[in-house]
PDB file of N, CA and C in Angstrom:
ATOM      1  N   UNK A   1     -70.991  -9.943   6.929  1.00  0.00           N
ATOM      2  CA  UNK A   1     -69.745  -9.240   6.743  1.00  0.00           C
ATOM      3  C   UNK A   1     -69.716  -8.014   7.646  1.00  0.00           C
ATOM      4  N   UNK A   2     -68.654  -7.782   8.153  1.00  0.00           N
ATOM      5  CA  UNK A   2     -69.043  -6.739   9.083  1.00  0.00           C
ATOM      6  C   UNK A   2     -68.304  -5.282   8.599  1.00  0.00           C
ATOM      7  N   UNK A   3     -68.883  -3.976   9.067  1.00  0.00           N
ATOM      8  CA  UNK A   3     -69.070  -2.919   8.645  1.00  0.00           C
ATOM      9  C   UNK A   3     -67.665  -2.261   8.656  1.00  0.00           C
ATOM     10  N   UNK A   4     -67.053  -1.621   7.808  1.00  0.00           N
ATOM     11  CA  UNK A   4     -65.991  -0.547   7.780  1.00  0.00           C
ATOM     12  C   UNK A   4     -65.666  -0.087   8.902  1.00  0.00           C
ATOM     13  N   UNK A   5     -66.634   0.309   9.304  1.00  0.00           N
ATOM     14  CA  UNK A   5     -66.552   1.041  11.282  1.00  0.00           C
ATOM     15  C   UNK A   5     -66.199  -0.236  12.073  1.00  0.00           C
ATOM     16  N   UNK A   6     -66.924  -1.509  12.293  1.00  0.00           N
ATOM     17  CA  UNK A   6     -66.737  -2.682  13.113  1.00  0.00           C
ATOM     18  C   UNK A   6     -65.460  -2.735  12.712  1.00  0.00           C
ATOM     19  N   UNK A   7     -64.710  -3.032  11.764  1.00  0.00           N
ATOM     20  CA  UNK A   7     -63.118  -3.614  11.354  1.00  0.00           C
ATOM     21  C   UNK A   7     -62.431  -2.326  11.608  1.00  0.00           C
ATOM     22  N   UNK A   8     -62.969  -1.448  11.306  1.00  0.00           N
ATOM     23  CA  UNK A   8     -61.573  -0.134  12.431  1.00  0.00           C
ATOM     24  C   UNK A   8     -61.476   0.060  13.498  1.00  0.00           C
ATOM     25  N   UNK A   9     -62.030  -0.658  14.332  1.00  0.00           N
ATOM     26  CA  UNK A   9     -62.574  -0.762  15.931  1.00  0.00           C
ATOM     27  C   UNK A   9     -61.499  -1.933  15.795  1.00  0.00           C
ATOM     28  N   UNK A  10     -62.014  -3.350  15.356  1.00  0.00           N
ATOM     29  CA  UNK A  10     -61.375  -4.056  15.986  1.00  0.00           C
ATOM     30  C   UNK A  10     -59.944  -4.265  14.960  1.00  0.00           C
ATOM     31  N   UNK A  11     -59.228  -3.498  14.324  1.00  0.00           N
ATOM     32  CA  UNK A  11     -57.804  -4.050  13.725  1.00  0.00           C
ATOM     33  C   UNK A  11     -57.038  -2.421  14.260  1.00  0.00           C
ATOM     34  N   UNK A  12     -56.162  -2.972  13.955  1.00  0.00           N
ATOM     35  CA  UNK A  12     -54.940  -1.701  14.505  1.00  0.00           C
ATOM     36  C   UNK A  12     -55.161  -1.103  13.025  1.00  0.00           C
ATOM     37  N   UNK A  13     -54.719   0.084  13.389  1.00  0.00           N
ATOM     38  CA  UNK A  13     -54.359   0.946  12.111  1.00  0.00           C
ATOM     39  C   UNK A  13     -53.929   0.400  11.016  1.00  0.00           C
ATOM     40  N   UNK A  14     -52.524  -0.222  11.052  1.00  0.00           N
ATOM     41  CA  UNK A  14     -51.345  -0.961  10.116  1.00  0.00           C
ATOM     42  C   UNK A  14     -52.598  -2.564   9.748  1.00  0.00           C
ATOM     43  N   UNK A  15     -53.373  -3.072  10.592  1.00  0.00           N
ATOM     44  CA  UNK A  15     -53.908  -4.267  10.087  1.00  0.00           C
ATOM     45  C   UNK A  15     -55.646  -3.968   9.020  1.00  0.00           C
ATOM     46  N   UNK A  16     -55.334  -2.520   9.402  1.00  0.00           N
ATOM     47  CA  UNK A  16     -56.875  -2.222   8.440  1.00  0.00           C
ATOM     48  C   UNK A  16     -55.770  -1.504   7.010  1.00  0.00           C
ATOM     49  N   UNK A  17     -55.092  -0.811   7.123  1.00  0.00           N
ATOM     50  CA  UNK A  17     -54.185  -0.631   5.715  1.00  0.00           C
ATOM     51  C   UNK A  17     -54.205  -1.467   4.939  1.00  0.00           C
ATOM     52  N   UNK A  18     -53.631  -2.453   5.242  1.00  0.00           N
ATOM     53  CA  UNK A  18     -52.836  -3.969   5.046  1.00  0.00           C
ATOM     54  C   UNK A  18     -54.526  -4.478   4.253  1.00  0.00           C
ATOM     55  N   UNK A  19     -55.277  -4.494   5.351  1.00  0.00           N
ATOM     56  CA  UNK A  19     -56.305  -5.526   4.500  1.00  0.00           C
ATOM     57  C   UNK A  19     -57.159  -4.967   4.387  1.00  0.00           C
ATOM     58  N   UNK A  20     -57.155  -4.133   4.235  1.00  0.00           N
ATOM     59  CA  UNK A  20     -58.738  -3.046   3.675  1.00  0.00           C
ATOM     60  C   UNK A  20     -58.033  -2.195   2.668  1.00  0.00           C
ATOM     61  N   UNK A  21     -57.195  -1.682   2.526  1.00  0.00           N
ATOM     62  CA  UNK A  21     -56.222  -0.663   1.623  1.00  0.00           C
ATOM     63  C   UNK A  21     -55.785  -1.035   0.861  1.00  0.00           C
ATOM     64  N   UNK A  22     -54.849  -2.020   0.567  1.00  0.00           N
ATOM     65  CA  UNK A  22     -53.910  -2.385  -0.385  1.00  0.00           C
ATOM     66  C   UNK A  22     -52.900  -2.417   0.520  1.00  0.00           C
ATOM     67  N   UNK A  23     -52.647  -1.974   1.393  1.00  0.00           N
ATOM     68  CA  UNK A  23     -51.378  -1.343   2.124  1.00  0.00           C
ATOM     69  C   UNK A  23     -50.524  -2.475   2.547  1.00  0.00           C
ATOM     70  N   UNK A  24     -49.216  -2.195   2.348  1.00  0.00           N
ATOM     71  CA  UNK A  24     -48.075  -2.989   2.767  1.00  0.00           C
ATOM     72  C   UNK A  24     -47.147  -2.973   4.029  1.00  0.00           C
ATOM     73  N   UNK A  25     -46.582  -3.456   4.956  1.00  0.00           N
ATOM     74  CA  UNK A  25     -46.200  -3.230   6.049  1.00  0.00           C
ATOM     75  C   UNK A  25     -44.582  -3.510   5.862  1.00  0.00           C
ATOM     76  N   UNK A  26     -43.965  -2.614   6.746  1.00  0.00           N
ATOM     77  CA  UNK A  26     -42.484  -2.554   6.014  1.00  0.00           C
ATOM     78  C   UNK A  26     -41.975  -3.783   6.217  1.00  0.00           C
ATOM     79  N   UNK A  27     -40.588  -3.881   5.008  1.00  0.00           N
ATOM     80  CA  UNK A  27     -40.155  -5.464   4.887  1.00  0.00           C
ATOM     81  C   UNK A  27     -39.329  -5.581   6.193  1.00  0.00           C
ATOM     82  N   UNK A  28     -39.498  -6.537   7.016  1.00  0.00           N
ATOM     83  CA  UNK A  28     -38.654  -6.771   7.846  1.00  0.00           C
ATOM     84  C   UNK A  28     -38.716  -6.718   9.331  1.00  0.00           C
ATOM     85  N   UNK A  29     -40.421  -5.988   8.921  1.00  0.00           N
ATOM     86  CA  UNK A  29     -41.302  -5.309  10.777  1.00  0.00           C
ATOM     87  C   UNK A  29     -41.917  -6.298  11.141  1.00  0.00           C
ATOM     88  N   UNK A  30     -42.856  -7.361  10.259  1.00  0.00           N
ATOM     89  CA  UNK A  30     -43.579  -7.910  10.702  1.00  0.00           C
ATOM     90  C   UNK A  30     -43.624  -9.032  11.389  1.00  0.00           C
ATOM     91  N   UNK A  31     -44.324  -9.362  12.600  1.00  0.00           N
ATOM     92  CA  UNK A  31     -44.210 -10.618  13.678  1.00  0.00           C
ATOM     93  C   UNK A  31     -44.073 -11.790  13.193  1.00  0.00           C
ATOM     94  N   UNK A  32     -44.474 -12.118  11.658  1.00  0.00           N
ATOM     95  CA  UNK A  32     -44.320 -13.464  11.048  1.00  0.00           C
ATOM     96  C   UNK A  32     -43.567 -13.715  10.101  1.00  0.00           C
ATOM     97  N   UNK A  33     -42.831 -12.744   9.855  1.00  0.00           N
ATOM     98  CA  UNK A  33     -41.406 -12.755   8.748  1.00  0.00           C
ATOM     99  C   UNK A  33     -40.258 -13.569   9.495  1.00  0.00           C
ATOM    100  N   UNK A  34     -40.085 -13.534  10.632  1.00  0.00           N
ATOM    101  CA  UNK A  34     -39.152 -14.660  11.605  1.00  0.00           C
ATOM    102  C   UNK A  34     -39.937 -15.618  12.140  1.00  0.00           C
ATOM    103  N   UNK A  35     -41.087 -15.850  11.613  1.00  0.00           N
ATOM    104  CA  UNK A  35     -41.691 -16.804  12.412  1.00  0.00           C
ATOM    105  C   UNK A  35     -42.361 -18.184  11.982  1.00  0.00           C
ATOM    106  N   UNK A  36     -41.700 -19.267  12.862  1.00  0.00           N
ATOM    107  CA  UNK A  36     -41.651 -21.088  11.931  1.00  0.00           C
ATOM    108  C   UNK A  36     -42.705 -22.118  13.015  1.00  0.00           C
ATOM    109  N   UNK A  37     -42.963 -21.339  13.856  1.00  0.00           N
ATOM    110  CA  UNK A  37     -43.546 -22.446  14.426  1.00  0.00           C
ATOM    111  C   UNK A  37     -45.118 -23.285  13.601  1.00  0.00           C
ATOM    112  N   UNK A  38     -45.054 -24.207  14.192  1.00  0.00           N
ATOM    113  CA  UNK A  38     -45.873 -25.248  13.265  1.00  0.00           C
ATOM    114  C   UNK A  38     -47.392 -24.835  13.712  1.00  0.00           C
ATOM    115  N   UNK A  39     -48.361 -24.529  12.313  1.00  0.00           N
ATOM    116  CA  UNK A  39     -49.198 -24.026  12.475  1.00  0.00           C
ATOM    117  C   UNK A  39     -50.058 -23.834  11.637  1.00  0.00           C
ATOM    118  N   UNK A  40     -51.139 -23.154  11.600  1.00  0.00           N
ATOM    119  CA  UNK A  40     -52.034 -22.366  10.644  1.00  0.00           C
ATOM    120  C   UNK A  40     -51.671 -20.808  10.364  1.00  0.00           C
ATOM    121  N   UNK A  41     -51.822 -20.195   9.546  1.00  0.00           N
ATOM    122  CA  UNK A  41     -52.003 -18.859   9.213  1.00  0.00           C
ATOM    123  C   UNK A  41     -53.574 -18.458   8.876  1.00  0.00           C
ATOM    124  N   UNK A  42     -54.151 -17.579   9.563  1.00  0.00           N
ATOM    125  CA  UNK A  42     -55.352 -17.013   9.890  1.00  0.00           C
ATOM    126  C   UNK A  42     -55.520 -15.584   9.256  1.00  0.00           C
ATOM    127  N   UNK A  43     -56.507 -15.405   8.219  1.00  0.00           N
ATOM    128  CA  UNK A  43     -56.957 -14.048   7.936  1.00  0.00           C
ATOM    129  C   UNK A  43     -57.425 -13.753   9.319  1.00  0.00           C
ATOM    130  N   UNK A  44     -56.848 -12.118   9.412  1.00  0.00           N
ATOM    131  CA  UNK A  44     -57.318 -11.790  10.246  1.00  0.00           C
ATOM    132  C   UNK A  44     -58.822 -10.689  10.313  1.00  0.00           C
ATOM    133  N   UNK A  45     -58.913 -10.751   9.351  1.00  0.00           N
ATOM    134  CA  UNK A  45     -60.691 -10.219   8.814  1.00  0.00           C
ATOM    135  C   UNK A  45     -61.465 -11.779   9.054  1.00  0.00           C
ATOM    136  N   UNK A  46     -61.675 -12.493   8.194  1.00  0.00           N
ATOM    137  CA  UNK A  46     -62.290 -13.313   8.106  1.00  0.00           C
ATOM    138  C   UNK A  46     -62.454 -14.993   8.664  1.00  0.00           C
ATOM    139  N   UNK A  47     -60.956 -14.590   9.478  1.00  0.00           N
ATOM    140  CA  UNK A  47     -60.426 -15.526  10.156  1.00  0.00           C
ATOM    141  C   UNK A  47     -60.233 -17.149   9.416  1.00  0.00           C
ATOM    142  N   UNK A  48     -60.308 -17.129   8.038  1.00  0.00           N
ATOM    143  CA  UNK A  48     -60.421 -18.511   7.721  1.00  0.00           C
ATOM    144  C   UNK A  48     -58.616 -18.724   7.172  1.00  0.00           C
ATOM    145  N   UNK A  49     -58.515 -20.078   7.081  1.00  0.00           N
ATOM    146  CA  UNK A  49     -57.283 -20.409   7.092  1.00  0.00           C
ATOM    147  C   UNK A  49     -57.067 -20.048   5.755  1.00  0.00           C
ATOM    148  N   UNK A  50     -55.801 -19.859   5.525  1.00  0.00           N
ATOM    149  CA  UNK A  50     -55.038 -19.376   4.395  1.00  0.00           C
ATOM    150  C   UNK A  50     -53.556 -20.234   4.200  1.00  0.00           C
ATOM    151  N   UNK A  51     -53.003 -20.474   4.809  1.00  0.00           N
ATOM    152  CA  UNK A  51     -51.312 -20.747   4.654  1.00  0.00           C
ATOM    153  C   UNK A  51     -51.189 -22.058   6.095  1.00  0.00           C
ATOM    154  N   UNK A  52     -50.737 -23.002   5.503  1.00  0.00           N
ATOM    155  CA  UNK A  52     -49.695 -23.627   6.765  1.00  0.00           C
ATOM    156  C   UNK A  52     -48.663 -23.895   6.395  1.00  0.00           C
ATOM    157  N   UNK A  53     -48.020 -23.563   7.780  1.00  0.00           N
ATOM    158  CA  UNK A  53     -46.664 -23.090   8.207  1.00  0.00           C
ATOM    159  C   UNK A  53     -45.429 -24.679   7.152  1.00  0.00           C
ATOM    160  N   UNK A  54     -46.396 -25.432   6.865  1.00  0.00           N
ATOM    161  CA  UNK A  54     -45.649 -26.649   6.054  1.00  0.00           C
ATOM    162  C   UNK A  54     -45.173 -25.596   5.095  1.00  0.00           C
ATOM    163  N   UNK A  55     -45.360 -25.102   4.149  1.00  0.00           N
ATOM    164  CA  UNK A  55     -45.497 -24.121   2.989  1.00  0.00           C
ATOM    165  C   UNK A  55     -44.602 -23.006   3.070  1.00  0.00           C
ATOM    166  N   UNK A  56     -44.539 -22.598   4.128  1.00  0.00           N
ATOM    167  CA  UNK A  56     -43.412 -21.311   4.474  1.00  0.00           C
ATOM    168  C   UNK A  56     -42.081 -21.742   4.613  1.00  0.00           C
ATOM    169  N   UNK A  57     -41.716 -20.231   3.608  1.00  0.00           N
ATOM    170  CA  UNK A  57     -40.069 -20.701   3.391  1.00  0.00           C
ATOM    171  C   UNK A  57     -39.502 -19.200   3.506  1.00  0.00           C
ATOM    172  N   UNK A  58     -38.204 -18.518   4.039  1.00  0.00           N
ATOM    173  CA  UNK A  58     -37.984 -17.255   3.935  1.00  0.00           C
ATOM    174  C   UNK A  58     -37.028 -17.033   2.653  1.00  0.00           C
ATOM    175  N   UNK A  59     -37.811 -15.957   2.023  1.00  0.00           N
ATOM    176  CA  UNK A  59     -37.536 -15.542   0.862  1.00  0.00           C
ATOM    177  C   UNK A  59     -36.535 -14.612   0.423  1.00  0.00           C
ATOM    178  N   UNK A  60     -36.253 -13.841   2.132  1.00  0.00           N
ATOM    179  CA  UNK A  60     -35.467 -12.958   1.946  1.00  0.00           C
ATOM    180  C   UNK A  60     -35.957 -11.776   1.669  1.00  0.00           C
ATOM    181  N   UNK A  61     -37.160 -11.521   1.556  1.00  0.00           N
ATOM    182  CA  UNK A  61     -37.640 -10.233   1.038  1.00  0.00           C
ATOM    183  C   UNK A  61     -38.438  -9.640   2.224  1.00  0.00           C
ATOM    184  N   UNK A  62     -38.639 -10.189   3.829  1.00  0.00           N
ATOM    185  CA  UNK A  62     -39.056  -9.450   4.835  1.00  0.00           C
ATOM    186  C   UNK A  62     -40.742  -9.226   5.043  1.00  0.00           C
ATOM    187  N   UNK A  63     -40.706 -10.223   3.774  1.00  0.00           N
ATOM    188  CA  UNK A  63     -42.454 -10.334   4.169  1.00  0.00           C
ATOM    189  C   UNK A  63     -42.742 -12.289   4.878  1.00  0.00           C
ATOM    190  N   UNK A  64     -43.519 -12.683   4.782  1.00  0.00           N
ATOM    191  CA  UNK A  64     -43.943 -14.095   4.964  1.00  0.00           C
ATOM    192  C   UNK A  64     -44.150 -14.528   3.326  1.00  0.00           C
ATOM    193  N   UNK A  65     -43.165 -15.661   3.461  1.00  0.00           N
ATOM    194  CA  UNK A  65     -43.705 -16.214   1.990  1.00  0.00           C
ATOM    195  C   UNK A  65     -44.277 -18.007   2.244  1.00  0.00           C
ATOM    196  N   UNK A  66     -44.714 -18.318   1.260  1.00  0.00           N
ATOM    197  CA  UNK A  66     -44.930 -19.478   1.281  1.00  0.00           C
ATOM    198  C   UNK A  66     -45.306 -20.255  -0.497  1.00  0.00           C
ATOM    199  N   UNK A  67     -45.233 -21.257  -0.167  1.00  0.00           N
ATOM    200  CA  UNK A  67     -44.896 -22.329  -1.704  1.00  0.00           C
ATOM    201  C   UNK A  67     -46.381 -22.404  -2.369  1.00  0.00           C
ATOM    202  N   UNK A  68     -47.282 -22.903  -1.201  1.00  0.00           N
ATOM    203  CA  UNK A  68     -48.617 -23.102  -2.031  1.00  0.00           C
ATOM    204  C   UNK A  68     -49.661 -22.290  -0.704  1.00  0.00           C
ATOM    205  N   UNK A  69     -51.049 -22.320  -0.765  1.00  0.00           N
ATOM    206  CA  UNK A  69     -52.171 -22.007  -0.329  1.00  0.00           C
ATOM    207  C   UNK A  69     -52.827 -23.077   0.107  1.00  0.00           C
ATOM    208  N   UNK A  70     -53.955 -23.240   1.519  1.00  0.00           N
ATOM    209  CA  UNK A  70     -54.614 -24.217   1.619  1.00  0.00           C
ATOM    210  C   UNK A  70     -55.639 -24.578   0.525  1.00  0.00           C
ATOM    211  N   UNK A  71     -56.394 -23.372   0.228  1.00  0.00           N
ATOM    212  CA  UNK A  71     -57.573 -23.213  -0.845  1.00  0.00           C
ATOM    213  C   UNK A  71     -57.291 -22.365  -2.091  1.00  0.00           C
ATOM    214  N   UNK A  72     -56.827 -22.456  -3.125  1.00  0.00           N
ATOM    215  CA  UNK A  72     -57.171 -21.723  -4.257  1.00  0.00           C
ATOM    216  C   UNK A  72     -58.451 -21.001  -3.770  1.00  0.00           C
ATOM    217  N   UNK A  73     -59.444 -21.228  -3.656  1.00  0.00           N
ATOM    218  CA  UNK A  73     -60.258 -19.722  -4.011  1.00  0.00           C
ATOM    219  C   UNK A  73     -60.404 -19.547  -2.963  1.00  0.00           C
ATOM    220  N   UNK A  74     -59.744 -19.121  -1.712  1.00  0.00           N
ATOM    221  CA  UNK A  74     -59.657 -18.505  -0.464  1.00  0.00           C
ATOM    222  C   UNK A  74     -58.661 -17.051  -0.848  1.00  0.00           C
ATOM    223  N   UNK A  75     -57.671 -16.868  -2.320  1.00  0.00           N
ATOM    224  CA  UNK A  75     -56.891 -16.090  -2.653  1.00  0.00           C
ATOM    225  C   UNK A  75     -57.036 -15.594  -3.621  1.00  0.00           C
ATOM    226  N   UNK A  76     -56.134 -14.476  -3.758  1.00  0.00           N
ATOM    227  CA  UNK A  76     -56.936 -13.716  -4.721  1.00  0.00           C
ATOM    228  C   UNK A  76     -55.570 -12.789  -5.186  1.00  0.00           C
ATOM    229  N   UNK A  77     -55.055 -13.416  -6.563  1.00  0.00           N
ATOM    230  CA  UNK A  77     -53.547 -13.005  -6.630  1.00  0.00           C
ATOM    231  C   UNK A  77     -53.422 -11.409  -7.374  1.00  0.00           C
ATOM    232  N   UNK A  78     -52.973 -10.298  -6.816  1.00  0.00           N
ATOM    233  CA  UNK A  78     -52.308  -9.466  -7.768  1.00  0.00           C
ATOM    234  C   UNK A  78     -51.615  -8.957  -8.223  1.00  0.00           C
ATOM    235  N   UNK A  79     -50.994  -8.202  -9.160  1.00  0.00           N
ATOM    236  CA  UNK A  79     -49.959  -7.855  -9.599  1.00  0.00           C
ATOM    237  C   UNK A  79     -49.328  -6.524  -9.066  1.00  0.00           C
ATOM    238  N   UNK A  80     -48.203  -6.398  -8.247  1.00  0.00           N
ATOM    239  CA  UNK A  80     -47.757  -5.289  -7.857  1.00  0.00           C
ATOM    240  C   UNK A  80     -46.916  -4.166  -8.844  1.00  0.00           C
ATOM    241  N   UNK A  81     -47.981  -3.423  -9.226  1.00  0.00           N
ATOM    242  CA  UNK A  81     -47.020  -2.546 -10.009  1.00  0.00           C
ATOM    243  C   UNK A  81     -46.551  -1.422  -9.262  1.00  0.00           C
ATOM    244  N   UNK A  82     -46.267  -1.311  -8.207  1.00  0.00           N
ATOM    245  CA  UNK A  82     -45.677  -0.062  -7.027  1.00  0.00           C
ATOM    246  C   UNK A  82     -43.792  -0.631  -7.460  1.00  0.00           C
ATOM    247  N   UNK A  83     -43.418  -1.672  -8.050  1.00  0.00           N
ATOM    248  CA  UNK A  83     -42.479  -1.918  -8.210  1.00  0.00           C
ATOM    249  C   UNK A  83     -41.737  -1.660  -9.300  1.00  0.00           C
ATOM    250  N   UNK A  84     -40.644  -1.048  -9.744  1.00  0.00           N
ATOM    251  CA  UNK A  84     -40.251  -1.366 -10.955  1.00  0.00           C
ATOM    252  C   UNK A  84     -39.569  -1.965 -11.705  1.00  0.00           C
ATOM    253  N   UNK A  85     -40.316  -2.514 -12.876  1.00  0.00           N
ATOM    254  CA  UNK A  85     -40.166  -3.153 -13.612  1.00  0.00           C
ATOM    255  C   UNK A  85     -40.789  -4.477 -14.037  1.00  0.00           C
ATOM    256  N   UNK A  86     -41.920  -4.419 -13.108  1.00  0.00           N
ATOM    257  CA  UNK A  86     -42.991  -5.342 -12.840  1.00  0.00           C
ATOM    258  C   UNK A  86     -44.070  -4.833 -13.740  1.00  0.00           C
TER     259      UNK A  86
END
């Protein structure tokens, strides 16, 4: 697994938030919220597959959504309470 320092070297600011933080990237910024081409979706820490593009549907909410996961235990679901009424 590589070190806190190695993953702030190699992710942008916004991609160590995102997956080291909790952190969310605004609805509507991100490169794969418009994006259908036929494919894999790749952690970008761990690089293992997560999502294909069969599965993605836009939700309207400006993030990437999708229907199912390649692997159940590749994910790890939680509950957003930054929202209200959640």
């Amino acid at each position: 697994m590589e070190s806190k320092e190695a993953l702030r070297a190699r992710l942008t600011p916004l991609q160590y938030q995102v997956t080291q933080e909790a952190g969310t990237e605004r609805p509507f910024s991100g490169c794969y919220d418009k994006h259908y081409e036929k494919g894999m979706y790749v952690c970008i820490v761990c690089r293992q597959e997560l999502f294909s593009s069969n599965t993605k549907y836009d939700s309207g909410c400006g993030w990437p959504a999708f229907n199912d996961v390649l692997d159940q235990g590749k994910i790890t679901l939680h509950k957003d309470t930054s929202i209200a009424g959640t």
